[in-house]
C-alpha atoms as a PDB file:
ATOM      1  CA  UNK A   1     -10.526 -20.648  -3.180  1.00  0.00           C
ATOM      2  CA  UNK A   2      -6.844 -20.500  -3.932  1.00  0.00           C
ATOM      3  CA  UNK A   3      -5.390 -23.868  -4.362  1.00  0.00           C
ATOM      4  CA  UNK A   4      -2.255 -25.220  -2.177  1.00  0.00           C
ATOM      5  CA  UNK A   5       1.002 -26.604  -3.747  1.00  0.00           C
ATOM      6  CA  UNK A   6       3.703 -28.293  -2.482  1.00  0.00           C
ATOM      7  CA  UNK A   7       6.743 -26.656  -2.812  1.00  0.00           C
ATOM      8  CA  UNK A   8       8.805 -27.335  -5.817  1.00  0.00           C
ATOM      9  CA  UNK A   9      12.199 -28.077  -4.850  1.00  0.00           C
ATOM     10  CA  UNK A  10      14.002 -25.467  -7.267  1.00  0.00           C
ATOM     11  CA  UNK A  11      12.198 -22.947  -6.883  1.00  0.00           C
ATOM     12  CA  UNK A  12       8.613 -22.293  -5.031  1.00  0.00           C
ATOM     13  CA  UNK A  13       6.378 -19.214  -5.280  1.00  0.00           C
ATOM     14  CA  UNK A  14       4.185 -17.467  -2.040  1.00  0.00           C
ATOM     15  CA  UNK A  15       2.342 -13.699  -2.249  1.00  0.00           C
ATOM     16  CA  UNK A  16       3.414 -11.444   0.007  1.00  0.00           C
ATOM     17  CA  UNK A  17       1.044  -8.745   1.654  1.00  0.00           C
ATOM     18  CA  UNK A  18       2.836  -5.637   3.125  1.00  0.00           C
ATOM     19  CA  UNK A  19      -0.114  -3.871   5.055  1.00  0.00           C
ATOM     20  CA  UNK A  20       0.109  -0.108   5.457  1.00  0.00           C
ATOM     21  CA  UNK A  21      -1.989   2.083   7.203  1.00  0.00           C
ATOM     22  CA  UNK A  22      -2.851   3.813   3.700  1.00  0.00           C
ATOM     23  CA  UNK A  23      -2.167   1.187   1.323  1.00  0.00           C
ATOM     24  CA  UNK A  24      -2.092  -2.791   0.546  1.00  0.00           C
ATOM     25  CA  UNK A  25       1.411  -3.530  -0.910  1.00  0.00           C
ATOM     26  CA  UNK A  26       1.209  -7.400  -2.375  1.00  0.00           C
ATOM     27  CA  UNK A  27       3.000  -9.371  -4.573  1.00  0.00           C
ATOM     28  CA  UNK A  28       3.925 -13.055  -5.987  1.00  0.00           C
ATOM     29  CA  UNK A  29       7.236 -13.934  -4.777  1.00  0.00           C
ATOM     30  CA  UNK A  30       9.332 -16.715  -5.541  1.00  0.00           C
ATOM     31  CA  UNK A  31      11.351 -18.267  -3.411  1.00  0.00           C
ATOM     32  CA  UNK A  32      14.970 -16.813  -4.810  1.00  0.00           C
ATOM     33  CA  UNK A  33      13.653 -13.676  -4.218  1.00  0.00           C
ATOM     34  CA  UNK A  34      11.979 -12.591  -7.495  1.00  0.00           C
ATOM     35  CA  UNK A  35       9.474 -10.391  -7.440  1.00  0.00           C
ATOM     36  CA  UNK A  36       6.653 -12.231 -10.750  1.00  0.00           C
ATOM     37  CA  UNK A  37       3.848  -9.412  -9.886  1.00  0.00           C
ATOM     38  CA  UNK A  38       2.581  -6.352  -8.312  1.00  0.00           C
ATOM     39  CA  UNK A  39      -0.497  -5.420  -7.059  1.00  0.00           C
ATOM     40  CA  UNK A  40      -1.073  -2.345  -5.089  1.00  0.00           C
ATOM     41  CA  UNK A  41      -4.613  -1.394  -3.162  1.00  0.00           C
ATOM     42  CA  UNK A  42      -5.946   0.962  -0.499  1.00  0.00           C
ATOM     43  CA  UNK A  43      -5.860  -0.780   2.435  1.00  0.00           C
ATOM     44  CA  UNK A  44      -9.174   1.219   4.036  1.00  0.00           C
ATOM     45  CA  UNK A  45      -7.713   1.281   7.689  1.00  0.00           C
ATOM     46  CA  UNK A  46      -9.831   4.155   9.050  1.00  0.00           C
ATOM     47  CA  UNK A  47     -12.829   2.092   8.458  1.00  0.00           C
ATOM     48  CA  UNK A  48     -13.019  -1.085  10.118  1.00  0.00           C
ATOM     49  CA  UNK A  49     -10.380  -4.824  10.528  1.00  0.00           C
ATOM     50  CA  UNK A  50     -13.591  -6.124   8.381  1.00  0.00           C
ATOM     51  CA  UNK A  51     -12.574  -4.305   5.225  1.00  0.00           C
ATOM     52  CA  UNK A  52      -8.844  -4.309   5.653  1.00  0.00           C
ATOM     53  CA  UNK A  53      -9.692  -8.296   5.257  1.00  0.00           C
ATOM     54  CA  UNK A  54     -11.499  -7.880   2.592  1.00  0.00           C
ATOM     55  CA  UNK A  55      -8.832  -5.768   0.960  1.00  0.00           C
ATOM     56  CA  UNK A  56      -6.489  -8.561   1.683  1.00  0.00           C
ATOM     57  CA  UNK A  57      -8.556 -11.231  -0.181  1.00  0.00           C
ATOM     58  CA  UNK A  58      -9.240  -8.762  -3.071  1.00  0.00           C
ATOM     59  CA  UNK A  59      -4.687  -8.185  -3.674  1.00  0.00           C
ATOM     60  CA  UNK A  60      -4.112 -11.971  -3.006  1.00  0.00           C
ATOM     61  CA  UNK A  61      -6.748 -13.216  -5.003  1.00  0.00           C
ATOM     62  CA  UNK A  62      -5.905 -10.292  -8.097  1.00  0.00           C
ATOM     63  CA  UNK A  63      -2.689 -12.293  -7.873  1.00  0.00           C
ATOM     64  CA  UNK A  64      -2.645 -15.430  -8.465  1.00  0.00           C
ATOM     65  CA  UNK A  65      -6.001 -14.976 -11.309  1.00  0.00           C
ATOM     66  CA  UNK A  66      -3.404 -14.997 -14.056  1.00  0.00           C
ATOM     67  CA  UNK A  67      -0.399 -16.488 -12.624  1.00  0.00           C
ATOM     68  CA  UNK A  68       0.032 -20.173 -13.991  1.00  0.00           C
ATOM     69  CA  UNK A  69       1.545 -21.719 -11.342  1.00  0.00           C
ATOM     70  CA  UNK A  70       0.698 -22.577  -7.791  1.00  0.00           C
ATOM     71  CA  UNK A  71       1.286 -20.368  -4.411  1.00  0.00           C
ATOM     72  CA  UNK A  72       2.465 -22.555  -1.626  1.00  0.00           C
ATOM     73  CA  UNK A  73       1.143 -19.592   1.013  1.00  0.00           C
ATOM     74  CA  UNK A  74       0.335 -16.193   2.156  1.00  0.00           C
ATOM     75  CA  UNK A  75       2.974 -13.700   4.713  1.00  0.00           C
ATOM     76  CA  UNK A  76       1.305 -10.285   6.011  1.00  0.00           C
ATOM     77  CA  UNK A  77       3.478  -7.875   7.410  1.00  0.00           C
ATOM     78  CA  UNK A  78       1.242  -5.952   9.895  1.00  0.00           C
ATOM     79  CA  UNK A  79       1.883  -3.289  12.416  1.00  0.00           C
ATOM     80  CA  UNK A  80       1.468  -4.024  15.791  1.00  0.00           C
ATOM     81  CA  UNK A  81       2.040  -6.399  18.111  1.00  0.00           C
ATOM     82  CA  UNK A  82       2.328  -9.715  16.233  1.00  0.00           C
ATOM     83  CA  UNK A  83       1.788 -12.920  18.119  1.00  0.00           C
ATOM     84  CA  UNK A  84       1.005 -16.358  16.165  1.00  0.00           C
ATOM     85  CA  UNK A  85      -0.812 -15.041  13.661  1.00  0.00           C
ATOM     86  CA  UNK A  86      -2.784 -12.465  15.596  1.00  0.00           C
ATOM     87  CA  UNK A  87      -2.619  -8.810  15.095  1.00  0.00           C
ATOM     88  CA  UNK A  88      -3.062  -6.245  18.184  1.00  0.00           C
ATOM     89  CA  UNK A  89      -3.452  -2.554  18.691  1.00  0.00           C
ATOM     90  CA  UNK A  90      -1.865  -1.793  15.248  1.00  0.00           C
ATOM     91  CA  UNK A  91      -1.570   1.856  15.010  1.00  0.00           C
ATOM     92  CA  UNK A  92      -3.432   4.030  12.439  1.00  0.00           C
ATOM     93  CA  UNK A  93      -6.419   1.228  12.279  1.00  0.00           C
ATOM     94  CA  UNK A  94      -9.631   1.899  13.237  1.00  0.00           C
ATOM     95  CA  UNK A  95     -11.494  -0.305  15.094  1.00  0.00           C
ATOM     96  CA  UNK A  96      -8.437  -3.055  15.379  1.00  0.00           C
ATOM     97  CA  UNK A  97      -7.777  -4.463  18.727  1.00  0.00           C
ATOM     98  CA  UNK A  98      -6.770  -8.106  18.643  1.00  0.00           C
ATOM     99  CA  UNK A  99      -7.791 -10.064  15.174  1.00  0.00           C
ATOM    100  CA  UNK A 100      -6.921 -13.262  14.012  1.00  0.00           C
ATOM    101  CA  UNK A 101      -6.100 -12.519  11.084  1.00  0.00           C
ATOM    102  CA  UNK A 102      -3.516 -15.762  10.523  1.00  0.00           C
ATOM    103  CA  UNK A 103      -6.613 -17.860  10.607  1.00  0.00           C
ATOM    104  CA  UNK A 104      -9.385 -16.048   8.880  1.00  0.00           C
ATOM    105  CA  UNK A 105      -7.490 -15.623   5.826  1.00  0.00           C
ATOM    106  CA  UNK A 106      -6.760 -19.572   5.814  1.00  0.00           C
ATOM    107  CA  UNK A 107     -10.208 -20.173   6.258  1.00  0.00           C
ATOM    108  CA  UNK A 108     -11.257 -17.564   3.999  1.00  0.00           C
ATOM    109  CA  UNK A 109      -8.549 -18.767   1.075  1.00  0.00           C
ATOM    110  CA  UNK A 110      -8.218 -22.184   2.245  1.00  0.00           C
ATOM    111  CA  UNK A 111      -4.074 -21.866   1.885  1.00  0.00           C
ATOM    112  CA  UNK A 112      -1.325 -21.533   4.257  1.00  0.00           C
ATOM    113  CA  UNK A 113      -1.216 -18.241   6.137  1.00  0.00           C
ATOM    114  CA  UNK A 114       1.798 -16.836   8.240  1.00  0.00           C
ATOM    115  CA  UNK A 115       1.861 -12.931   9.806  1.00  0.00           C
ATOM    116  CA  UNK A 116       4.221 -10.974  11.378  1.00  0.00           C
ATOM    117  CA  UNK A 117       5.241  -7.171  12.558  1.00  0.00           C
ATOM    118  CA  UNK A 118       5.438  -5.406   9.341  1.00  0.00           C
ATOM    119  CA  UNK A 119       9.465  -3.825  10.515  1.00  0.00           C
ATOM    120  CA  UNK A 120      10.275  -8.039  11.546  1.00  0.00           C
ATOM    121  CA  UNK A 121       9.218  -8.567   7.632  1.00  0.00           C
ATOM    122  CA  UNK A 122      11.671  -6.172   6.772  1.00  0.00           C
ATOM    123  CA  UNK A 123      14.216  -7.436   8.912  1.00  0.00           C
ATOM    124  CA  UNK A 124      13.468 -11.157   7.308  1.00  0.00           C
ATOM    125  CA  UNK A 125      13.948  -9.478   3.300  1.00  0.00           C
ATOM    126  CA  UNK A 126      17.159  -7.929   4.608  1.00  0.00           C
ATOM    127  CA  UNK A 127      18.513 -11.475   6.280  1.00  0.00           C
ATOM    128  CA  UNK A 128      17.502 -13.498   3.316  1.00  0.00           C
ATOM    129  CA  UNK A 129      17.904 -11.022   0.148  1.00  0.00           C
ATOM    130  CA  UNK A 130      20.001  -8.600   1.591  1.00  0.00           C
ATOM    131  CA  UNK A 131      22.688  -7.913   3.445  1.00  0.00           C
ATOM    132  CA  UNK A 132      21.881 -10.720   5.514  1.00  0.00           C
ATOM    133  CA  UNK A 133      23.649 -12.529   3.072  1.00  0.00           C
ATOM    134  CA  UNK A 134      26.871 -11.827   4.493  1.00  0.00           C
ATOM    135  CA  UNK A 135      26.768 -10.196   7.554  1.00  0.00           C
ATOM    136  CA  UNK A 136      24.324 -12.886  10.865  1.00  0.00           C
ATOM    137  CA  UNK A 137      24.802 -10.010  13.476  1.00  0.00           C
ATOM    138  CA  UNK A 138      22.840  -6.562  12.548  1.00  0.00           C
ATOM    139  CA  UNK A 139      19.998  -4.321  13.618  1.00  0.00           C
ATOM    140  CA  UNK A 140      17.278  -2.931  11.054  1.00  0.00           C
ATOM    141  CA  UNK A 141      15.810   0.295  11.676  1.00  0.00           C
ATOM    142  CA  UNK A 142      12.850   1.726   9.554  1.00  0.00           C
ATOM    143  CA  UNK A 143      12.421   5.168   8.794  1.00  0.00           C
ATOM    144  CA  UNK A 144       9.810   6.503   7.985  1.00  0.00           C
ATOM    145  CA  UNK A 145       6.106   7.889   9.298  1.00  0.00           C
ATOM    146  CA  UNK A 146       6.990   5.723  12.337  1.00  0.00           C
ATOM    147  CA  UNK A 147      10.581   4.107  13.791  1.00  0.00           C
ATOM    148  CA  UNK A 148      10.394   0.187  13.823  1.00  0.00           C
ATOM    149  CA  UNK A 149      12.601  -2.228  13.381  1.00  0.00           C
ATOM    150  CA  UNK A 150      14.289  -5.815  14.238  1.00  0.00           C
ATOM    151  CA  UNK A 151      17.276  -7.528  15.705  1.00  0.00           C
ATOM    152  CA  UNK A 152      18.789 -10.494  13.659  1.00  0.00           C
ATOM    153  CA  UNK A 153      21.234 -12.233  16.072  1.00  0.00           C
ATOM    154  CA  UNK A 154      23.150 -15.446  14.698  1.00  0.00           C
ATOM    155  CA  UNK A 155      21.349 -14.994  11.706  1.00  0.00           C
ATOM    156  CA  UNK A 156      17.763 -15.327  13.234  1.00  0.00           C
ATOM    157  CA  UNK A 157      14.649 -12.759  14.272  1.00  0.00           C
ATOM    158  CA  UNK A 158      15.131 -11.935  18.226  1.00  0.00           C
ATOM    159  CA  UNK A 159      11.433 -11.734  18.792  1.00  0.00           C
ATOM    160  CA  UNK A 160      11.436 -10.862  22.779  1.00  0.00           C
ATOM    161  CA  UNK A 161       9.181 -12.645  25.064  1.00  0.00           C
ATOM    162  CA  UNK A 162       5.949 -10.778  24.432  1.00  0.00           C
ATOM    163  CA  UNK A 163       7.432 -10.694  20.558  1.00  0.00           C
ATOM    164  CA  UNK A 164       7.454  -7.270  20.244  1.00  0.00           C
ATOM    165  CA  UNK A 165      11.332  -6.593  20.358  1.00  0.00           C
ATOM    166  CA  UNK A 166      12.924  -3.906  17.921  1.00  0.00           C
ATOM    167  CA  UNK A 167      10.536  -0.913  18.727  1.00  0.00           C
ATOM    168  CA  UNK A 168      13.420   1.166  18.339  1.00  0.00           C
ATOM    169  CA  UNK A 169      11.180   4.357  18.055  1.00  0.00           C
ATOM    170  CA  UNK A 170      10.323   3.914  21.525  1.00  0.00           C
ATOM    171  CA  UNK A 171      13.844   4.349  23.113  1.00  0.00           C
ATOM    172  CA  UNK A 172      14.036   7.767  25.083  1.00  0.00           C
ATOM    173  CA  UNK A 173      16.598  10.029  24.107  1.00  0.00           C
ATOM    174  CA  UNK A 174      15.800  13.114  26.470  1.00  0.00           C
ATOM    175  CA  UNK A 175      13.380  12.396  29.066  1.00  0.00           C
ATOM    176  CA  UNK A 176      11.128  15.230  29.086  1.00  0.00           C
ATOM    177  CA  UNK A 177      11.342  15.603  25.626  1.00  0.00           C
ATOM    178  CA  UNK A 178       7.530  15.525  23.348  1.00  0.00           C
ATOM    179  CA  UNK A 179       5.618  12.613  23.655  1.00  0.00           C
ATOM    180  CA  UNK A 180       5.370   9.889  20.753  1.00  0.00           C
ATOM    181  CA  UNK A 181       1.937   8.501  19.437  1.00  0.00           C
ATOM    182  CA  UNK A 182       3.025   5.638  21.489  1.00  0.00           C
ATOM    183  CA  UNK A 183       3.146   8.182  24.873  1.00  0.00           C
ATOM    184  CA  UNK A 184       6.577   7.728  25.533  1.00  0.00           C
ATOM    185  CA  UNK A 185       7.839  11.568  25.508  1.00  0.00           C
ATOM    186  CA  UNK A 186      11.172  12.179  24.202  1.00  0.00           C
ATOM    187  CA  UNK A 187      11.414   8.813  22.373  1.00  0.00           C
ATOM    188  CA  UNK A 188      13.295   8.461  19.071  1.00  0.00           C
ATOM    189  CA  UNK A 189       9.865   8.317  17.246  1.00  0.00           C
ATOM    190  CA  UNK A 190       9.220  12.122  18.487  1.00  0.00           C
ATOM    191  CA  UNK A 191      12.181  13.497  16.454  1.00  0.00           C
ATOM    192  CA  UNK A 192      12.887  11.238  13.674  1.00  0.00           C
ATOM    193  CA  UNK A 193       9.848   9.758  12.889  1.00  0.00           C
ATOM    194  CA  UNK A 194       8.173  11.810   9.330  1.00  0.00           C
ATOM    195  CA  UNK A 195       5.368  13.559  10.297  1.00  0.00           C
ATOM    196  CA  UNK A 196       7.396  14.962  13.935  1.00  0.00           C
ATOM    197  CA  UNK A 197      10.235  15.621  12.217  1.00  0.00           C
ATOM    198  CA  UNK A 198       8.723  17.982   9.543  1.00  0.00           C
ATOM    199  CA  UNK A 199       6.251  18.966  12.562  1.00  0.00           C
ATOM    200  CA  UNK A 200       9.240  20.073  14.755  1.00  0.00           C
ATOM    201  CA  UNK A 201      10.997  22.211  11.983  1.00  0.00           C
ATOM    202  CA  UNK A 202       8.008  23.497  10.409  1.00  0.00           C
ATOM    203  CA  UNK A 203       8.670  27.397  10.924  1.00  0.00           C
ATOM    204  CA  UNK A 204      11.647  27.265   8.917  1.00  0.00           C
ATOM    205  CA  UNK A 205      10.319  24.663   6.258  1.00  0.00           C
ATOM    206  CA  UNK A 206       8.116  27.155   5.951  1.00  0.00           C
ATOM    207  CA  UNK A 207      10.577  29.303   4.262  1.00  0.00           C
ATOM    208  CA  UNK A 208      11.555  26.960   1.573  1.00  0.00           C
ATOM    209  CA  UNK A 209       8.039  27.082   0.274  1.00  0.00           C
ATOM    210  CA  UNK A 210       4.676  25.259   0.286  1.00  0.00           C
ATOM    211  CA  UNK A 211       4.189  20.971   0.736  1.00  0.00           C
ATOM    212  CA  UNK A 212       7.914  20.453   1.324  1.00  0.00           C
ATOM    213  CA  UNK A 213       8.088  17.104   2.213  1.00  0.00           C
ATOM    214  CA  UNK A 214      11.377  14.869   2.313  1.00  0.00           C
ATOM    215  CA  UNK A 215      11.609  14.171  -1.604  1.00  0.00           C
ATOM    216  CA  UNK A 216      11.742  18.206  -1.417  1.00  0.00           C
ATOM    217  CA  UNK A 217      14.447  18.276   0.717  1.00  0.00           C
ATOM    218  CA  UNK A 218      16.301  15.954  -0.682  1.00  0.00           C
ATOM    219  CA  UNK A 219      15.965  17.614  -3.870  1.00  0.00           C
ATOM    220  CA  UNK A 220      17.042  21.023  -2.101  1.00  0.00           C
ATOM    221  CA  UNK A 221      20.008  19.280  -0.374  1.00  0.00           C
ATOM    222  CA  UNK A 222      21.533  18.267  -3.693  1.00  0.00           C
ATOM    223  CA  UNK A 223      21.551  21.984  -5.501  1.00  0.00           C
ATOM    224  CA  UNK A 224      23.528  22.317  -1.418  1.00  0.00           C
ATOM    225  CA  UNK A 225      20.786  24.374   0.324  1.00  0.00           C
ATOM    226  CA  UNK A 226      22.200  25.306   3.433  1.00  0.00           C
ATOM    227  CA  UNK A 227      18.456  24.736   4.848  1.00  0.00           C
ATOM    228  CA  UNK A 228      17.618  21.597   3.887  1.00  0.00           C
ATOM    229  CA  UNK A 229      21.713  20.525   4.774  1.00  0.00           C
ATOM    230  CA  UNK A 230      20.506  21.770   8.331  1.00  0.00           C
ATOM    231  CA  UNK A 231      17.769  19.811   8.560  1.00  0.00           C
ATOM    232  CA  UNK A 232      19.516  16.625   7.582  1.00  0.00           C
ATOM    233  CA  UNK A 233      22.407  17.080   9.778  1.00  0.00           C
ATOM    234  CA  UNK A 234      19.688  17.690  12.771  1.00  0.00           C
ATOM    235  CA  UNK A 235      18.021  14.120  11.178  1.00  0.00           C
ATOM    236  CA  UNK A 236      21.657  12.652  11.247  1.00  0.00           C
ATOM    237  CA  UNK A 237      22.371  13.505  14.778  1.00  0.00           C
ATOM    238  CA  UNK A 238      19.220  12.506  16.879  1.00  0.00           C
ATOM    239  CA  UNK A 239      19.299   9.575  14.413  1.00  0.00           C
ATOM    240  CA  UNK A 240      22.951   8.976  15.771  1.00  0.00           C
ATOM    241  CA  UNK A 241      22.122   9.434  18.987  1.00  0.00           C
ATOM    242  CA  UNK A 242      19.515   6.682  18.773  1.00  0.00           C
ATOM    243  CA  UNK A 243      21.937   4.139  16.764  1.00  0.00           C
ATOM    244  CA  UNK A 244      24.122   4.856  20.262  1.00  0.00           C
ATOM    245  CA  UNK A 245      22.196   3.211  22.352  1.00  0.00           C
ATOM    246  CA  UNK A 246      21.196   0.927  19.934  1.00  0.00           C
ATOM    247  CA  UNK A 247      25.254  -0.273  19.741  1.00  0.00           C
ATOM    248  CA  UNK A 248      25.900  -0.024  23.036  1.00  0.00           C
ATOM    249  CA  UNK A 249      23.119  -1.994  24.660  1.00  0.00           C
ATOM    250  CA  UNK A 250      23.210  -4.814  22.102  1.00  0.00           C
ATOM    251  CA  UNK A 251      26.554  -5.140  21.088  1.00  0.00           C
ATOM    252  CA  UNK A 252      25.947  -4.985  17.311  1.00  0.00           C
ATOM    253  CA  UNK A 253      28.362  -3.159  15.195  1.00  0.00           C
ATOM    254  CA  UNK A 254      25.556  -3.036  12.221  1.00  0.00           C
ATOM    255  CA  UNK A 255      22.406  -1.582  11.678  1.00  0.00           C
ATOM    256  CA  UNK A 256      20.606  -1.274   8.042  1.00  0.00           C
ATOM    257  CA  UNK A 257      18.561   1.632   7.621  1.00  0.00           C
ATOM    258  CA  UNK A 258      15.684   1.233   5.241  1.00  0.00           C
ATOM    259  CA  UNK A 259      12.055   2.871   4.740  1.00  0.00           C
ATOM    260  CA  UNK A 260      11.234   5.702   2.749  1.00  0.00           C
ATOM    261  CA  UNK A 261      13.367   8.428   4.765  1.00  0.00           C
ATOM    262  CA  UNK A 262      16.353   5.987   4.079  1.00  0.00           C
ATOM    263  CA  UNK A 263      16.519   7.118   0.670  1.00  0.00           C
ATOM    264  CA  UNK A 264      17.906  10.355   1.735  1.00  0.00           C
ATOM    265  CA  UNK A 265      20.402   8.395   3.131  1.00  0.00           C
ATOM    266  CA  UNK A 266      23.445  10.688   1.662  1.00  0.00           C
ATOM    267  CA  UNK A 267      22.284  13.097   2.890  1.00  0.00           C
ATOM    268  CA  UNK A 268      22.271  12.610   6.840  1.00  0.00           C
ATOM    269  CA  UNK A 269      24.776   9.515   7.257  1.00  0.00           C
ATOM    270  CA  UNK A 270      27.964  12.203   7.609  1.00  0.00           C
ATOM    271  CA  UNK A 271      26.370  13.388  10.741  1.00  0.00           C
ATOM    272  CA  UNK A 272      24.820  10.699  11.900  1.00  0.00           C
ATOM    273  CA  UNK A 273      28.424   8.403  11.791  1.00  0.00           C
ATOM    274  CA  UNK A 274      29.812  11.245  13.407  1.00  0.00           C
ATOM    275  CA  UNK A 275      27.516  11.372  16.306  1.00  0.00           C
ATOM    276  CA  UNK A 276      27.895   7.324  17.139  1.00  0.00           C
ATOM    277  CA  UNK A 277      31.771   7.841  16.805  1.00  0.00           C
ATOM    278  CA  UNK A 278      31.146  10.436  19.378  1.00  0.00           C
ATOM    279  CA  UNK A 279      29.155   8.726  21.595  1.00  0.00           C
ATOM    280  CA  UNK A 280      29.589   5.178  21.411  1.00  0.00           C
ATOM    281  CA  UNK A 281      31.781   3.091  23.341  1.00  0.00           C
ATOM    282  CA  UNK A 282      35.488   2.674  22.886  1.00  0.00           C
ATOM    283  CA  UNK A 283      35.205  -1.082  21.743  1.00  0.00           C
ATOM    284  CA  UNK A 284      32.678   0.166  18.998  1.00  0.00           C
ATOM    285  CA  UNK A 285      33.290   3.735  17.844  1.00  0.00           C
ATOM    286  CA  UNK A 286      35.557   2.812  15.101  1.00  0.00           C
ATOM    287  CA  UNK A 287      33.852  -0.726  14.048  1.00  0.00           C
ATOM    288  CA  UNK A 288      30.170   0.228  13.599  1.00  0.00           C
ATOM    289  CA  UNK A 289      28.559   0.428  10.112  1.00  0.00           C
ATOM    290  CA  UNK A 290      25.393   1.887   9.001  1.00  0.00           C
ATOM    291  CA  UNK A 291      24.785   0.395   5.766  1.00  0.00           C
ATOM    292  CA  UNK A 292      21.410   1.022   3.708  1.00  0.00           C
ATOM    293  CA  UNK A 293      19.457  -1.172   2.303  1.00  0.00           C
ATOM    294  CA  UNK A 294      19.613  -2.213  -1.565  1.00  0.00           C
ATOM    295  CA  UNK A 295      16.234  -3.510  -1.537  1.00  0.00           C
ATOM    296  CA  UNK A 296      14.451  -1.270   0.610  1.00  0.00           C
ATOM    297  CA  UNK A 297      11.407  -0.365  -2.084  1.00  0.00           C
ATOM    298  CA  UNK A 298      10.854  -4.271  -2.215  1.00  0.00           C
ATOM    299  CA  UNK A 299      11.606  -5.203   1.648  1.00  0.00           C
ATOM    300  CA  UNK A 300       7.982  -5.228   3.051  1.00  0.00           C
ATOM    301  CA  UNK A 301       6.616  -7.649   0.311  1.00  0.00           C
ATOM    302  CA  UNK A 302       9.646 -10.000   0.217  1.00  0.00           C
ATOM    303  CA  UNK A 303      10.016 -10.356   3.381  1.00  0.00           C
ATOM    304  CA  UNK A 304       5.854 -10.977   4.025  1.00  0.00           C
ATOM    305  CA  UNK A 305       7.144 -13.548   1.638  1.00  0.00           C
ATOM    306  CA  UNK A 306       9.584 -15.181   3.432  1.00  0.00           C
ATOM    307  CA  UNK A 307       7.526 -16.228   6.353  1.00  0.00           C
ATOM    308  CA  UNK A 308       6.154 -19.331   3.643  1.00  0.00           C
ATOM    309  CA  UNK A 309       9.731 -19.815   2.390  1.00  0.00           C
ATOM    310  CA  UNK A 310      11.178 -20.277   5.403  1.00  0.00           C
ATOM    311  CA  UNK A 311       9.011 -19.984   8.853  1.00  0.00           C
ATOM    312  CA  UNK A 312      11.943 -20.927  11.057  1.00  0.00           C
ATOM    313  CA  UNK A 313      13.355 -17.914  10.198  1.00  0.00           C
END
C-alpha cells in the first residue's frame, strides 16, 4: 500500500506511468518538473488488461521503495479513448475493451489515480514544461508508430465531447488512399505513421541495406544520401500536407512535433514548411511555426505526471 501525502506547498512529488504497447515508461516526478527516478518495464500488452495492471503496480511500487518522501498520486498516459479514468479499445492490447483502470489502481494502491490519452499527456508536458510556457495557442502532433496528438487552446486540453479530440492521424489526405489500422484509408496515419512509412518505401530502403529503420536514415541523411534526403522530403511533405489542414481548420499558427520520428526533425522540416507555405491560407502561410519539442524523450512521463499536479489542466 503506497501511502498518500498532502502536497507540500514548494514543491510536491507524483509517478508518472507512460503506457506503451511494448513497454511501461514510469517515473517519480516532482512537481517543477524534475524527473527523481526511472523505471522502465515491459508492459505485456499482447497478453491480457490483467497483466498490463499488474505491470503497472510492479513500476509504481519499484518507485517509491527507496524514495524518502511521499507521492501525492499516480497519472497513466494510455492509448485509446480516455474517459474519467477508463481506458477503451486501446490499440495494440490484447484483450482491452473498456477497463477501469482509474479505479483499480486506487483500490489496488490505495492513492490518488488520474488517466488520460497517452498523446493528451504529451500535450499536458509540453503546456506545463515546455513550450507551453510561452506560447497558450498550439497543436501537438506525435510521431511515431502511430499519429496522435492534442489541441491546447487558451492554455487548456480541448478534449472534444466524446474526449477523443487530436486524432490527427485520422485526417484524410487523399480519399482512396491505403487504409490506416484505424480503417480510415488515406488518413495521415497511412503515410506518416513508422511502420507505413518504411512499409510504403520499402523497395528502395531495400537498397540502402538490411534493418534500416529511421535512426538509419537519419544517420544516412547526415553523410547527405540522396536516398534517405528523398525519403525525408516525401516525410516532410505528406507531413505538411497534414499540418495544412491542421492550420486551416483550427486557426492555430503552432504545432510542436514530438515522438520518436521528431528527432529527425532536421531532416524533413525544410519540406514540410515549404508545403504549409504552399498550401495554407493567406492569413497563415507566413505566421505558422513548427517548433519541436525540447523535452520530447521525457514528455509521456511528465506529463502522466501532471494530471496529480494540476487536474484542471
Amino acid at each position: 500500500m503506497i501511502k498518500l501525502s498532502h502536497p507540500d506547498k514548494i514543491t510536491s512529488y507524483a509517478i508518472g506511468i507512460d503506457l506503451g504497447g511494448t513497454f511501461i515508461k514510469s517515473a517519480i516526478v516532482s512537481s517543477n518538473g524534475k524527473i527523481i527516478g526511472s523505471y522502465k518495464i515491459p508492459s505485456f500488452a499482447d497478453k491480457s488488461p490483467d497483466k498490463v495492471i499488474c505491470q503497472i503496480i510492479k513500476a509504481a511500487s519499484h518507485l517509491v521503495k527507496n524514495f524518502n518522501k511521499q507521492v501525492t498520486g499516480i497519472g497513466v498516459g494510455s492509448p485509446g479513448i480516455v474517459t474519467n479514468g477508463v481506458v477503451k479499445y486501446p490499440p495494440n492490447f490484447r484483450n482491452w475493451k473498456i477497463v477501469k483502470l482509474k479505479s483499480i489502481i486506487e483500490k489496488k494502491l490505495g492513492i490518488k489515480t488520474e488517466a488520460d490519452n497517452d498523446a493528451k499527456c504529451a500535450g499536458l508536458a509540453e503546456l506545463k514544461f515546455g513550450h507551453g510556457k510561452r506560447i497558450k495557442n498550439f497543436l501537438l502532433l506525435t510521431l511515431g508508430t502511430g499519429i496522435g496528438g492534442a489541441i491546447i487552446i487558451d492554455g487548456k486540453i480541448y478534449r472534444g465531447e466524446t474526449f477523443g479530440a487530436g486524432e490527427f492521424g485520422m485526417m484524410t489526405i487523399n480519399f482512396d488512399g491505403p487504409p490506416c489500422l484505424g480503417g480510415n484509408p488515406g488518413a495521415v496515419e497511412a503515410y506518416i505513421g513508422r511502420n507505413y512509412f518504411l512499409e510504403n518505401e520499402k523497395e528502395q530502403i531495400k537498397k540502402l541495406g538490411k534493418g534500416i529503420d529511421f535512426r538509419e536514415l537519419s544517420s544516412l541523411a547526415a553523410k547527405k544520401n540522396k536516398t534517405a534526403k528523398q525519403f525525408y522530403d516525401r516525410y516532410g511533405f505528406y507531413l505538411g500536407v497534414g499540418l495544412t489542414n491542421y492550420f486551416n481548420l483550427m486557426d492555430v499558427r503552432t504545432c510542436v512535433l514530438t515522438g520518436g520520428i521528431s528527432e529527425a526533425y532536421k531532416y524533413f522540416i525544410g519540406e514540410c514548411n515549404k508545403t504549409v507555405k504552399q498550401r495554407s491560407l493567406p492569413t497563415i502561410r507566413n505566421e505558422f511555426r513548427v517548433l519541436k519539442s525540447k523535452i520530447s524523450a521525457e514528455a509521456g512521463v511528465l506529463g502522466a505526471a501532471s494530471l496529480i499536479f494540476d487536474t484542471k489542466l
